[in-house]
PDB file of N, CA and C in Angstrom:
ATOM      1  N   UNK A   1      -3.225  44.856 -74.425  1.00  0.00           N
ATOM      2  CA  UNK A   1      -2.986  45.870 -73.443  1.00  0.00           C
ATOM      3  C   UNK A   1      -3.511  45.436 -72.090  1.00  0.00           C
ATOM      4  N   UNK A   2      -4.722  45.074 -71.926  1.00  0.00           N
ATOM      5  CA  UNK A   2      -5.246  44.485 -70.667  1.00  0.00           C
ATOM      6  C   UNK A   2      -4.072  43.577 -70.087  1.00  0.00           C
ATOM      7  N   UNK A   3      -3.954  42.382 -70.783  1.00  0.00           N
ATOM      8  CA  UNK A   3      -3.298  41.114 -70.482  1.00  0.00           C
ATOM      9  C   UNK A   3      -2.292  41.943 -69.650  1.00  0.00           C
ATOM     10  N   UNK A   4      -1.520  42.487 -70.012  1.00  0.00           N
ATOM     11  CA  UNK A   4      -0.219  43.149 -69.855  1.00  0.00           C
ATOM     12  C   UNK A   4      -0.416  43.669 -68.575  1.00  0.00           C
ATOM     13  N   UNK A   5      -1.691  44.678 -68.488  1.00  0.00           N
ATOM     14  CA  UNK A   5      -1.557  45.461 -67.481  1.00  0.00           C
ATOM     15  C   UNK A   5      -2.194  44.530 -65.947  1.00  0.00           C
ATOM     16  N   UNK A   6      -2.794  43.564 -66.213  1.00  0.00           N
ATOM     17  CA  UNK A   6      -3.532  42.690 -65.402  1.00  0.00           C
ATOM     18  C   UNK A   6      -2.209  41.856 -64.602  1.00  0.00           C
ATOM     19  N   UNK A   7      -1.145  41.348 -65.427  1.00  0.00           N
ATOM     20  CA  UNK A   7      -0.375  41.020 -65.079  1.00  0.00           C
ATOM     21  C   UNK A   7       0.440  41.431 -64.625  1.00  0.00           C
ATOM     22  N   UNK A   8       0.711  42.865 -64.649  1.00  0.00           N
ATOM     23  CA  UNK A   8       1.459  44.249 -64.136  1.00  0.00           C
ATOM     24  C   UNK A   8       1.145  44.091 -62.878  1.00  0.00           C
ATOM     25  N   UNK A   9      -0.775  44.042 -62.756  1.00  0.00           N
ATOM     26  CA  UNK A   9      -0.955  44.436 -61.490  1.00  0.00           C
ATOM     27  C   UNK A   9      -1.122  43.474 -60.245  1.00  0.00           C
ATOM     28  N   UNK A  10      -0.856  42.295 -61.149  1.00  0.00           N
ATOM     29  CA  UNK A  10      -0.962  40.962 -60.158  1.00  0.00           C
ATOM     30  C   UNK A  10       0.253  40.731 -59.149  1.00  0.00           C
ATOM     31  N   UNK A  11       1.433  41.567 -60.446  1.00  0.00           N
ATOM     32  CA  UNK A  11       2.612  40.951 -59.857  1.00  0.00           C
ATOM     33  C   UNK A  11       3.515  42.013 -59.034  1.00  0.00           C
ATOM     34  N   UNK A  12       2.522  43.154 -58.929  1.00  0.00           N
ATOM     35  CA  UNK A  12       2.896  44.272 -58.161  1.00  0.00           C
ATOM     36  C   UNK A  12       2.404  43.733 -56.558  1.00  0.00           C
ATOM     37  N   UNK A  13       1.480  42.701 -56.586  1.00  0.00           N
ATOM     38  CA  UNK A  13       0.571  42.784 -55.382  1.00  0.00           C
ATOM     39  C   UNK A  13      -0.269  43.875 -55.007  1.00  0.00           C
ATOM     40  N   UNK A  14      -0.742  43.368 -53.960  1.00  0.00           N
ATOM     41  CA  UNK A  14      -1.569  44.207 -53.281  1.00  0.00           C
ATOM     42  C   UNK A  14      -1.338  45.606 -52.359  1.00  0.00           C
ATOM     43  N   UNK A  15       0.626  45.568 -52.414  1.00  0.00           N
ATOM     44  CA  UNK A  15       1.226  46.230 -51.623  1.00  0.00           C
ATOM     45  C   UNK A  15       1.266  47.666 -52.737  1.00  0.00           C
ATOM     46  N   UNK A  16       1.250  47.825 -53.375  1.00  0.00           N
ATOM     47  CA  UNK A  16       1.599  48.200 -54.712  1.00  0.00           C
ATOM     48  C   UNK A  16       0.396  48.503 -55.694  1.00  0.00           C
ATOM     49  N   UNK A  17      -0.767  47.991 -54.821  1.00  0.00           N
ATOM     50  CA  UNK A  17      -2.163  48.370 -55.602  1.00  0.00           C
ATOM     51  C   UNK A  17      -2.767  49.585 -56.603  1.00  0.00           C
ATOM     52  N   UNK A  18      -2.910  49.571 -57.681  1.00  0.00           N
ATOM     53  CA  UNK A  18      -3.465  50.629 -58.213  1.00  0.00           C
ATOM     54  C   UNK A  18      -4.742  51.201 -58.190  1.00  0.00           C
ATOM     55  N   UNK A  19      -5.356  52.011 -58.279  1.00  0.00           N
ATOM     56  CA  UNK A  19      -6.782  51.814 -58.303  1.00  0.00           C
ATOM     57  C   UNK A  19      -7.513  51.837 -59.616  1.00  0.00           C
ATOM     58  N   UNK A  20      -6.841  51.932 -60.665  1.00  0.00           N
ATOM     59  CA  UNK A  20      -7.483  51.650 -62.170  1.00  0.00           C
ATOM     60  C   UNK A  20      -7.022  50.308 -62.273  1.00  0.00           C
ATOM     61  N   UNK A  21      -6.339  49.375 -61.803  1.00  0.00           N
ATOM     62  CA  UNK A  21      -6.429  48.316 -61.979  1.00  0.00           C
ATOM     63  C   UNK A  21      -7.036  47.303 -61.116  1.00  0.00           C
ATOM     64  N   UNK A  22      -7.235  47.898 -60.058  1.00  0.00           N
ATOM     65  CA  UNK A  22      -7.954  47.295 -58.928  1.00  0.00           C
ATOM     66  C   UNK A  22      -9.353  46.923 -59.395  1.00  0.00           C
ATOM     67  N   UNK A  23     -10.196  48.462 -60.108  1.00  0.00           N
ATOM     68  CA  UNK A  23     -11.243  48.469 -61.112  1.00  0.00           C
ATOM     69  C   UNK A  23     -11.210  47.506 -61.517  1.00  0.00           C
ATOM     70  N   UNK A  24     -10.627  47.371 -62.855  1.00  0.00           N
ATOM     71  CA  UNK A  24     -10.830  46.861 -63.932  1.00  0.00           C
ATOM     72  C   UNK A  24     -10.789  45.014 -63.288  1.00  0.00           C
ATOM     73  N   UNK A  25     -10.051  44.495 -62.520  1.00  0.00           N
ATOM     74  CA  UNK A  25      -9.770  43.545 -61.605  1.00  0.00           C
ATOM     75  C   UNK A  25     -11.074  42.733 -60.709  1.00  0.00           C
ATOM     76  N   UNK A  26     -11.683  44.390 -60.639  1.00  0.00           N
ATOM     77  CA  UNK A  26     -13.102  44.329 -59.929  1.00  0.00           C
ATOM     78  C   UNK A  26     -14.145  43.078 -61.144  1.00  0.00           C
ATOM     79  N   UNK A  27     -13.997  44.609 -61.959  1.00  0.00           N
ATOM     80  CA  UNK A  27     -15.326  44.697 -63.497  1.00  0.00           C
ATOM     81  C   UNK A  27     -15.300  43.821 -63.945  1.00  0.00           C
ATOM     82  N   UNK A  28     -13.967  43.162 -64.634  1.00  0.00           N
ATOM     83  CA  UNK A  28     -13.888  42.354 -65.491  1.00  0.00           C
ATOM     84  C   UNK A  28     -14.219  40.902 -65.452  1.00  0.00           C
ATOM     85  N   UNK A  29     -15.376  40.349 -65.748  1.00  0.00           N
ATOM     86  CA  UNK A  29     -15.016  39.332 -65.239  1.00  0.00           C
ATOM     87  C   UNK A  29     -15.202  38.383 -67.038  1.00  0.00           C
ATOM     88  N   UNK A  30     -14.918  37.124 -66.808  1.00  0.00           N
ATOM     89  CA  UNK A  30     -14.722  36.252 -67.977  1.00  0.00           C
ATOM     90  C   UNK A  30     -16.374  36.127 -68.904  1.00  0.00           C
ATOM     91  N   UNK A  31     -16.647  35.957 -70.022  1.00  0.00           N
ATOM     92  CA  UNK A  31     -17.726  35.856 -70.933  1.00  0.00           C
ATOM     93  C   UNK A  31     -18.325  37.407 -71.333  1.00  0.00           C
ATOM     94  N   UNK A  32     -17.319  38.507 -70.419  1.00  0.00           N
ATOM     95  CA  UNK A  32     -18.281  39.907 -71.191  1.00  0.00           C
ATOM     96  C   UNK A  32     -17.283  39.876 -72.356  1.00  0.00           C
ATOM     97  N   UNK A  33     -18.256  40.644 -73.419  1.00  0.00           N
ATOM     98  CA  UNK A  33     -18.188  41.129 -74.813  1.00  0.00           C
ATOM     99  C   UNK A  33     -16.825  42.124 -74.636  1.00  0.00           C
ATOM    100  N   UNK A  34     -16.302  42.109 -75.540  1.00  0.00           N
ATOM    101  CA  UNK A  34     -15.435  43.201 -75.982  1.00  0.00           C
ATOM    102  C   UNK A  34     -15.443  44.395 -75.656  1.00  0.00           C
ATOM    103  N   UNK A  35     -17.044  44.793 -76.344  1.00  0.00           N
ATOM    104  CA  UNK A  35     -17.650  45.941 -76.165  1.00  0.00           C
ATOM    105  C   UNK A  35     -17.994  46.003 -74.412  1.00  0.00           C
ATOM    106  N   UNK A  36     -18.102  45.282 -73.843  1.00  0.00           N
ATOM    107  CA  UNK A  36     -18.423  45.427 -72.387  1.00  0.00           C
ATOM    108  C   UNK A  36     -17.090  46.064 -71.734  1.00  0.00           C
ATOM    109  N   UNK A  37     -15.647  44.935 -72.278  1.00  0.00           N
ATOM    110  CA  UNK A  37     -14.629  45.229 -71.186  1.00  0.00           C
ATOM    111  C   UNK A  37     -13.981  46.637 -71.831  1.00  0.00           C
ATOM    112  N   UNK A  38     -14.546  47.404 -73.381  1.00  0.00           N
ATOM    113  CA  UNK A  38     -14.131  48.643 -73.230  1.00  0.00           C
ATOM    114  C   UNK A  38     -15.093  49.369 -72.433  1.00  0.00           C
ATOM    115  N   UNK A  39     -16.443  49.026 -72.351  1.00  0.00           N
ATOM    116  CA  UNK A  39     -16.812  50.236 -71.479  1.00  0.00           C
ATOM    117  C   UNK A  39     -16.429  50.569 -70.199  1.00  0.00           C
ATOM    118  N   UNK A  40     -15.972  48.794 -69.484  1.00  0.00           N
ATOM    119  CA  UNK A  40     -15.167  48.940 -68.178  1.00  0.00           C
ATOM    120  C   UNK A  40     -13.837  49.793 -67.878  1.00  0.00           C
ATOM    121  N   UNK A  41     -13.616  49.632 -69.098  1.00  0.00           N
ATOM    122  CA  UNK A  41     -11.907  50.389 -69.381  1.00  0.00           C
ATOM    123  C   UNK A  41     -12.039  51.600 -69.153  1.00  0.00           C
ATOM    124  N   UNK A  42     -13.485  52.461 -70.089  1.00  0.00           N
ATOM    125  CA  UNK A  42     -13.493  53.601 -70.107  1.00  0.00           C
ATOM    126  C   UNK A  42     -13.893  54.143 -68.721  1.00  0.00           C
ATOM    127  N   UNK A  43     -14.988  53.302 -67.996  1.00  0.00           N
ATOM    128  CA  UNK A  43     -15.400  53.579 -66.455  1.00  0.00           C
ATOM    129  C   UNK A  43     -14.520  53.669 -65.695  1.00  0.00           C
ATOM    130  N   UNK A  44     -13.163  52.597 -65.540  1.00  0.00           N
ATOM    131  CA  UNK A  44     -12.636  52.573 -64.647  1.00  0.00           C
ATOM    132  C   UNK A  44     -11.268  53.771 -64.716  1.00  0.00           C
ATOM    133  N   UNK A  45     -11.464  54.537 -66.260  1.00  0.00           N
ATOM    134  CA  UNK A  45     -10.601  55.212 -66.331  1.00  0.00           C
ATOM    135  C   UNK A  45     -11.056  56.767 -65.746  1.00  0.00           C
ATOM    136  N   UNK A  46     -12.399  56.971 -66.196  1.00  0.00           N
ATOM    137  CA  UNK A  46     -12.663  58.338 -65.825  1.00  0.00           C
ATOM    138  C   UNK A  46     -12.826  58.285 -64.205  1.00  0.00           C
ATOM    139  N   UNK A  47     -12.992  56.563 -63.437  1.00  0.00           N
ATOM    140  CA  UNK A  47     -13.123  56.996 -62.080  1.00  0.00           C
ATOM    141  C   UNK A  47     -11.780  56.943 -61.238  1.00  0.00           C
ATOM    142  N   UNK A  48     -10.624  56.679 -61.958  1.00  0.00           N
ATOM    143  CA  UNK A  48      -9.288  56.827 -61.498  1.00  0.00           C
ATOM    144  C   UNK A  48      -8.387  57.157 -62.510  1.00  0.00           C
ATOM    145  N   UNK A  49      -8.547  58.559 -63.003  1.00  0.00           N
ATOM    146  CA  UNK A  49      -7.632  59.042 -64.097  1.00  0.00           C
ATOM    147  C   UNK A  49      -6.097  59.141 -63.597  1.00  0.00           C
ATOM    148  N   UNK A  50      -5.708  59.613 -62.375  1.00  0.00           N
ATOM    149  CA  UNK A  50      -4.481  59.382 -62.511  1.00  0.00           C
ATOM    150  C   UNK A  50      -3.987  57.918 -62.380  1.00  0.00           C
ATOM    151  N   UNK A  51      -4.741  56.912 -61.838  1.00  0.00           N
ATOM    152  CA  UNK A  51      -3.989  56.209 -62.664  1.00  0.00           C
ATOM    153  C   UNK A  51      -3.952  55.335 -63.177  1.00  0.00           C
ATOM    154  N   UNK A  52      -4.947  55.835 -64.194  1.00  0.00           N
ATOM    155  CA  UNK A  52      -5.353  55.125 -65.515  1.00  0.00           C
ATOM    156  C   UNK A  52      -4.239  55.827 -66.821  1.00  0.00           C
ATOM    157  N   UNK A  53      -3.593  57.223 -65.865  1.00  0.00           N
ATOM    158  CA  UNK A  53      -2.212  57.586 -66.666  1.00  0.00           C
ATOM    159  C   UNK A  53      -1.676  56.705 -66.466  1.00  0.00           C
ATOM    160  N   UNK A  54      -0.923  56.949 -64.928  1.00  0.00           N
ATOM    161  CA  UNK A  54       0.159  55.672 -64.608  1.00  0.00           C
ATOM    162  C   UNK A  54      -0.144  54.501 -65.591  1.00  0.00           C
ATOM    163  N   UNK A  55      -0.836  53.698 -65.545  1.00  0.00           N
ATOM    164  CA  UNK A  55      -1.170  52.239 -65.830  1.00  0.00           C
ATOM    165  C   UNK A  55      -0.819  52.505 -67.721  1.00  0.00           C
ATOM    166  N   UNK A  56      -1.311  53.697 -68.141  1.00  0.00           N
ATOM    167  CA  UNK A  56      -0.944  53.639 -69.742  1.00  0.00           C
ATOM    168  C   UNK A  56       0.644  54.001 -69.987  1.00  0.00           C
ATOM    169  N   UNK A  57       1.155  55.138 -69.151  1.00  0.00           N
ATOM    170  CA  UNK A  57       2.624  54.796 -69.163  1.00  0.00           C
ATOM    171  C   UNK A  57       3.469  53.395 -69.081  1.00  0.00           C
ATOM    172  N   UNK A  58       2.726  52.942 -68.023  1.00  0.00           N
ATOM    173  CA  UNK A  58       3.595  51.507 -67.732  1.00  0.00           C
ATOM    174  C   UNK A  58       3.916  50.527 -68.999  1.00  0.00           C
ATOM    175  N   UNK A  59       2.378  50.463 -69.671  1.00  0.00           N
ATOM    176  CA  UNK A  59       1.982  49.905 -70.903  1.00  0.00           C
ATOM    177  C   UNK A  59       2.636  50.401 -72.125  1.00  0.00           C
ATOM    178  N   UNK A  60       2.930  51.795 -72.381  1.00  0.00           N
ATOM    179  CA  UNK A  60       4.012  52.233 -73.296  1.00  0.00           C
ATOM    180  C   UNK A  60       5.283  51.891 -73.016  1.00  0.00           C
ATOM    181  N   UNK A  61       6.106  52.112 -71.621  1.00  0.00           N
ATOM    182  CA  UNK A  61       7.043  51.467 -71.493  1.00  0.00           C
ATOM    183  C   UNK A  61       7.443  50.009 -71.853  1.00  0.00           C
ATOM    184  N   UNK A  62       6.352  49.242 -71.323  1.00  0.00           N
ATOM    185  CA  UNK A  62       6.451  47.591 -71.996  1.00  0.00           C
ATOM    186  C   UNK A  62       6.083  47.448 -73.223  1.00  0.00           C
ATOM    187  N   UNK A  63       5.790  48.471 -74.138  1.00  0.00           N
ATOM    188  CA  UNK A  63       5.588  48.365 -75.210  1.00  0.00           C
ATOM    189  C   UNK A  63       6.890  48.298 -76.242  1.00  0.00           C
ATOM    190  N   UNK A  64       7.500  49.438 -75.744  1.00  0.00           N
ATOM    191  CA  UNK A  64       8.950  49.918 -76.624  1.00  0.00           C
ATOM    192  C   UNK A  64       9.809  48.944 -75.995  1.00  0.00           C
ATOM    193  N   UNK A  65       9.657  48.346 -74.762  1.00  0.00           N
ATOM    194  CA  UNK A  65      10.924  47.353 -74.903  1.00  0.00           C
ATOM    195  C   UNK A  65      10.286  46.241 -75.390  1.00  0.00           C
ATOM    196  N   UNK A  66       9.345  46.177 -75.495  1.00  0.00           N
ATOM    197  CA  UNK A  66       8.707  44.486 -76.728  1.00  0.00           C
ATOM    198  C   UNK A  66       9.636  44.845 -77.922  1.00  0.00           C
ATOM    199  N   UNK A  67       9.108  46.046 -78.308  1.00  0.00           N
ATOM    200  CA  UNK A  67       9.645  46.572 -79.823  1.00  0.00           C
ATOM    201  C   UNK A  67      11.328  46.286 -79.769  1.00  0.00           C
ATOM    202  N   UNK A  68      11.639  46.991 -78.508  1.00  0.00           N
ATOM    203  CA  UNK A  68      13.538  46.469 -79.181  1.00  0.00           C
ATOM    204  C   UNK A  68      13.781  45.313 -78.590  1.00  0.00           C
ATOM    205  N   UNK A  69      12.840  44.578 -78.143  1.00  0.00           N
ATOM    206  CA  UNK A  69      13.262  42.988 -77.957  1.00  0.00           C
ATOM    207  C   UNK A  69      13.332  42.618 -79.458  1.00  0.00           C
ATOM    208  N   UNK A  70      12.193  42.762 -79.852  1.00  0.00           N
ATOM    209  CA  UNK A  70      11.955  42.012 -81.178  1.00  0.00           C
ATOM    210  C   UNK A  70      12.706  43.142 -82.337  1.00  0.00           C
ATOM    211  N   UNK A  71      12.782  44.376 -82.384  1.00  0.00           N
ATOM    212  CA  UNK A  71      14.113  44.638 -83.422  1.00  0.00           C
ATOM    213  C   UNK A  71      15.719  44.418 -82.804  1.00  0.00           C
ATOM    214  N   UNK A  72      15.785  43.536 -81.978  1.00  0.00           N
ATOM    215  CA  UNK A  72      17.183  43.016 -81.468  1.00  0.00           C
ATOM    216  C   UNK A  72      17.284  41.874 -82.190  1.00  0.00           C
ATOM    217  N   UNK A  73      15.702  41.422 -81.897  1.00  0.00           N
ATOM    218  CA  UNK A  73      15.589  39.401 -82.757  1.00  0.00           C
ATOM    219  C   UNK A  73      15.638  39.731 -84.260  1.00  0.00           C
ATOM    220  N   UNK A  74      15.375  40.659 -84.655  1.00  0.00           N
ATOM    221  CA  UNK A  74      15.031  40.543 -85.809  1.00  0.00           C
ATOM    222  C   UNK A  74      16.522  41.102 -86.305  1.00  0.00           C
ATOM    223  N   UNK A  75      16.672  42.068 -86.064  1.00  0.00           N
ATOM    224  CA  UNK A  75      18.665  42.076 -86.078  1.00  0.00           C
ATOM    225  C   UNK A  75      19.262  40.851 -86.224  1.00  0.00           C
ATOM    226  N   UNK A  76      19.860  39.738 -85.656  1.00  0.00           N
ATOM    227  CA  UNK A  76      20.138  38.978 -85.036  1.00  0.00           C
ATOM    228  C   UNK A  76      19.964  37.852 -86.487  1.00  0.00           C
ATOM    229  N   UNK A  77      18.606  37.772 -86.324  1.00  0.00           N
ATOM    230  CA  UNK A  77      18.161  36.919 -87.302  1.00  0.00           C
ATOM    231  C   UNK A  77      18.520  37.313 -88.969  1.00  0.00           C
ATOM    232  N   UNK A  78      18.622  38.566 -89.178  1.00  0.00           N
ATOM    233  CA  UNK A  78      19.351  39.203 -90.325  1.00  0.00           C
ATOM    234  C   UNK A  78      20.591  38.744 -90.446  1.00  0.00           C
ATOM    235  N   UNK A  79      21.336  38.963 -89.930  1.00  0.00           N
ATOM    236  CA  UNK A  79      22.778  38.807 -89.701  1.00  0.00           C
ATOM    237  C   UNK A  79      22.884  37.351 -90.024  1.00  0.00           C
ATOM    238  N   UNK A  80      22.291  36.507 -89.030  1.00  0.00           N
ATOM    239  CA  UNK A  80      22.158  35.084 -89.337  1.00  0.00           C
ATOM    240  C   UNK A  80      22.301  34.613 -90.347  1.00  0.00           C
ATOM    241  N   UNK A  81      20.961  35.144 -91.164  1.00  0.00           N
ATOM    242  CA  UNK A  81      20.876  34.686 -92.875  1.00  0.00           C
ATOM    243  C   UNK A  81      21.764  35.229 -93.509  1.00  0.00           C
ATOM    244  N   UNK A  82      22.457  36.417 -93.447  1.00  0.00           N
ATOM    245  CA  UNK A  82      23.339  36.961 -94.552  1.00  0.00           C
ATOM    246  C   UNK A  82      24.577  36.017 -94.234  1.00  0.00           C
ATOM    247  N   UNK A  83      25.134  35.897 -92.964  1.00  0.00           N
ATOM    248  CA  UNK A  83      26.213  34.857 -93.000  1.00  0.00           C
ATOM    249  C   UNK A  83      26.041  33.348 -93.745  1.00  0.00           C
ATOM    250  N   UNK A  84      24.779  32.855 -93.824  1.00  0.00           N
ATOM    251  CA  UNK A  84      24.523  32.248 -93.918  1.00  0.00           C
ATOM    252  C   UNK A  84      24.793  31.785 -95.832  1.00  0.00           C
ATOM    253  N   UNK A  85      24.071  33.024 -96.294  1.00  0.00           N
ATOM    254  CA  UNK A  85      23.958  33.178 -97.223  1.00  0.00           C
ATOM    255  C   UNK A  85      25.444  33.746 -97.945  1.00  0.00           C
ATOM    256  N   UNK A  86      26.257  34.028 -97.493  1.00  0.00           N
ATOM    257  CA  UNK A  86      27.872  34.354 -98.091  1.00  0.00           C
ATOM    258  C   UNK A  86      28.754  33.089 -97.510  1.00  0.00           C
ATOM    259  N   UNK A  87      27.838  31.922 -96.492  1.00  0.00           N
ATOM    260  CA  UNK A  87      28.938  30.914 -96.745  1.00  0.00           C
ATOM    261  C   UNK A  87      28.560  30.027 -98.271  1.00  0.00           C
ATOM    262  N   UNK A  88      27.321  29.981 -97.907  1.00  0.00           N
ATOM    263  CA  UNK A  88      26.789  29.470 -99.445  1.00  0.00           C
ATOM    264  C   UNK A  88      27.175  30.116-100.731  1.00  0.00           C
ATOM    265  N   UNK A  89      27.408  31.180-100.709  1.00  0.00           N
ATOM    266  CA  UNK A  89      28.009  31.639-102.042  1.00  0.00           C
ATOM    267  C   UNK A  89      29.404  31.912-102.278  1.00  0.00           C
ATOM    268  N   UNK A  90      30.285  31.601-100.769  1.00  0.00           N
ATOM    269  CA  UNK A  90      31.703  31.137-100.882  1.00  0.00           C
ATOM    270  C   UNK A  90      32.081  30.029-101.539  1.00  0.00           C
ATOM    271  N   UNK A  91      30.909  29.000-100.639  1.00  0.00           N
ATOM    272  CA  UNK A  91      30.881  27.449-101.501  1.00  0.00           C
ATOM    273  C   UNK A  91      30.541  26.970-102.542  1.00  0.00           C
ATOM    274  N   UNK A  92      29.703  28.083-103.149  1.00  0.00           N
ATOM    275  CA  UNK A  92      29.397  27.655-104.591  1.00  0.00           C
ATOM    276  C   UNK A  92      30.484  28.175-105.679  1.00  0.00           C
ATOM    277  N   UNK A  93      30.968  29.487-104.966  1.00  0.00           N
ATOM    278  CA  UNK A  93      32.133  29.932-105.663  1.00  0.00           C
ATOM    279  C   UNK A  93      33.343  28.720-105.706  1.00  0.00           C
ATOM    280  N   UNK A  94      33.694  28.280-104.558  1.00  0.00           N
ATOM    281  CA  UNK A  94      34.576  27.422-104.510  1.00  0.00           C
ATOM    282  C   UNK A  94      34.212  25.927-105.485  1.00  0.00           C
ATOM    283  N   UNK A  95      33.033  25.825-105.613  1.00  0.00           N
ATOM    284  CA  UNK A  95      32.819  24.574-106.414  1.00  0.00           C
ATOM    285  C   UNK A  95      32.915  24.586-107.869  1.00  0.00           C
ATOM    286  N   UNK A  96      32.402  26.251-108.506  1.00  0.00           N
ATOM    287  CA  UNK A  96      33.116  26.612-109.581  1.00  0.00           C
ATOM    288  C   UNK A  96      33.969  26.575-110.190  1.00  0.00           C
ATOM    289  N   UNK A  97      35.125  26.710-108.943  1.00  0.00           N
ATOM    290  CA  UNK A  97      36.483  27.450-109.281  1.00  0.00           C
ATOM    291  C   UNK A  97      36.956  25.762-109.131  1.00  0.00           C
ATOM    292  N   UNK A  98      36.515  24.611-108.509  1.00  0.00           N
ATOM    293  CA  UNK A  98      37.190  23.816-108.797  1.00  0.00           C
ATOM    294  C   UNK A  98      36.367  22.921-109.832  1.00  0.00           C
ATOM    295  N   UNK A  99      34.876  23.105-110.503  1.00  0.00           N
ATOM    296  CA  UNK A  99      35.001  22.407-111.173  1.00  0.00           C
ATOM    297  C   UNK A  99      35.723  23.116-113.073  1.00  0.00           C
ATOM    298  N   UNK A 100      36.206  24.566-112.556  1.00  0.00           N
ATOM    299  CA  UNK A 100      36.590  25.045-113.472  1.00  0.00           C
ATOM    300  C   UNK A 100      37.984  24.363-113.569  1.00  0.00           C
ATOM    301  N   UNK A 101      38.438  23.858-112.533  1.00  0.00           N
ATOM    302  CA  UNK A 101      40.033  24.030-112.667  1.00  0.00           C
ATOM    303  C   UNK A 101      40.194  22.407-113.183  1.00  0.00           C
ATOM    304  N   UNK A 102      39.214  21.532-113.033  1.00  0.00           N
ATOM    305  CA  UNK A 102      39.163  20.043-112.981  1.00  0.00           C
ATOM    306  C   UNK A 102      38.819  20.176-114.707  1.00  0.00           C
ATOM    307  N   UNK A 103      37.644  21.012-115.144  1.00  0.00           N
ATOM    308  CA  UNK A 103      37.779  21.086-116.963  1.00  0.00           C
ATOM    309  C   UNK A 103      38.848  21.583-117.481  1.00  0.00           C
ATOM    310  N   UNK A 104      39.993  22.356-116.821  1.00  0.00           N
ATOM    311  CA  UNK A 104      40.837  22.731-117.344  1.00  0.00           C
ATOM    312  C   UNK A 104      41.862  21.626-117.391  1.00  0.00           C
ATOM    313  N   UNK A 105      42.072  21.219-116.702  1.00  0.00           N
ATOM    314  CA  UNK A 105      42.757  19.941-116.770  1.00  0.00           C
ATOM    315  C   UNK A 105      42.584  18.575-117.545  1.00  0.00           C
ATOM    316  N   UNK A 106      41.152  18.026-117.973  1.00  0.00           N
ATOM    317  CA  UNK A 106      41.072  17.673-118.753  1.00  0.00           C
ATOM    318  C   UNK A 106      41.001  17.951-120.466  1.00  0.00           C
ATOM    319  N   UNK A 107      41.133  18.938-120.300  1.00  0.00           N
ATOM    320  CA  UNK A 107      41.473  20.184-121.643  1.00  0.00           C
ATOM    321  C   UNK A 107      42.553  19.661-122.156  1.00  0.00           C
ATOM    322  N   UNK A 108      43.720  19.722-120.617  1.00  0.00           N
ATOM    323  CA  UNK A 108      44.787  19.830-120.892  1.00  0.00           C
ATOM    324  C   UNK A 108      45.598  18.109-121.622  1.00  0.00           C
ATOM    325  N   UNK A 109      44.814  17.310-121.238  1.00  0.00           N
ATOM    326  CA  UNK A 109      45.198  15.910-121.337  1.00  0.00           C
ATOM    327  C   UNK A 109      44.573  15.659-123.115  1.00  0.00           C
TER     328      UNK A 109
END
């Protein structure tokens, strides 16, 4: 969620500045604990709640289109294998049917 929104707010610029991300932009800096960058999260949320909304909307929005990116791929990739899988069992049918038709013929001799 951070990553996301850090990059949200990088690429909004400065023109476009938020102030819960400006925070967190501030706070955050590299080697704090986990537990540190939630307490920053939680600070920088109660000191700019609206928009620490904004910033979680944004983050749901990029959330659900991750989701139908990846149930588009994953569609996609279904389809893939099942074609995949009925040419292979065309061809095995077909190898049947001719090595059926090749014993029938020597039957016949």
């Amino acid at each position: 969620m951070l990553n996301a929104l850090i990059i949200a707010a990088l690429a909004a610029g400065p023109a476009a500045s938020a102030p819960y991300a400006d925070c967190l932009l501030g706070n955050i800096q590299p080697g704090l604990t986990d537990r540190t960058v939630q307490l920053v999260q939680q600070a920088c949320a109660a000191k700019h709640p609206d928009s620490f909304v904004a910033a979680m909307e944004m983050e749901r929005q990029f959330g659900n289109q991750r989701r139908a990116q990846i149930d588009a791929e994953r569609a996609a990739a279904e389809r893939s294998a099942n074609a995949a899988a009925n040419a292979a069992a065309i061809a095995a049918q077909a190898a049947a049917d001719h090595e059926a038709a090749r014993a029938k013929g020597a039957d016949a001799k």
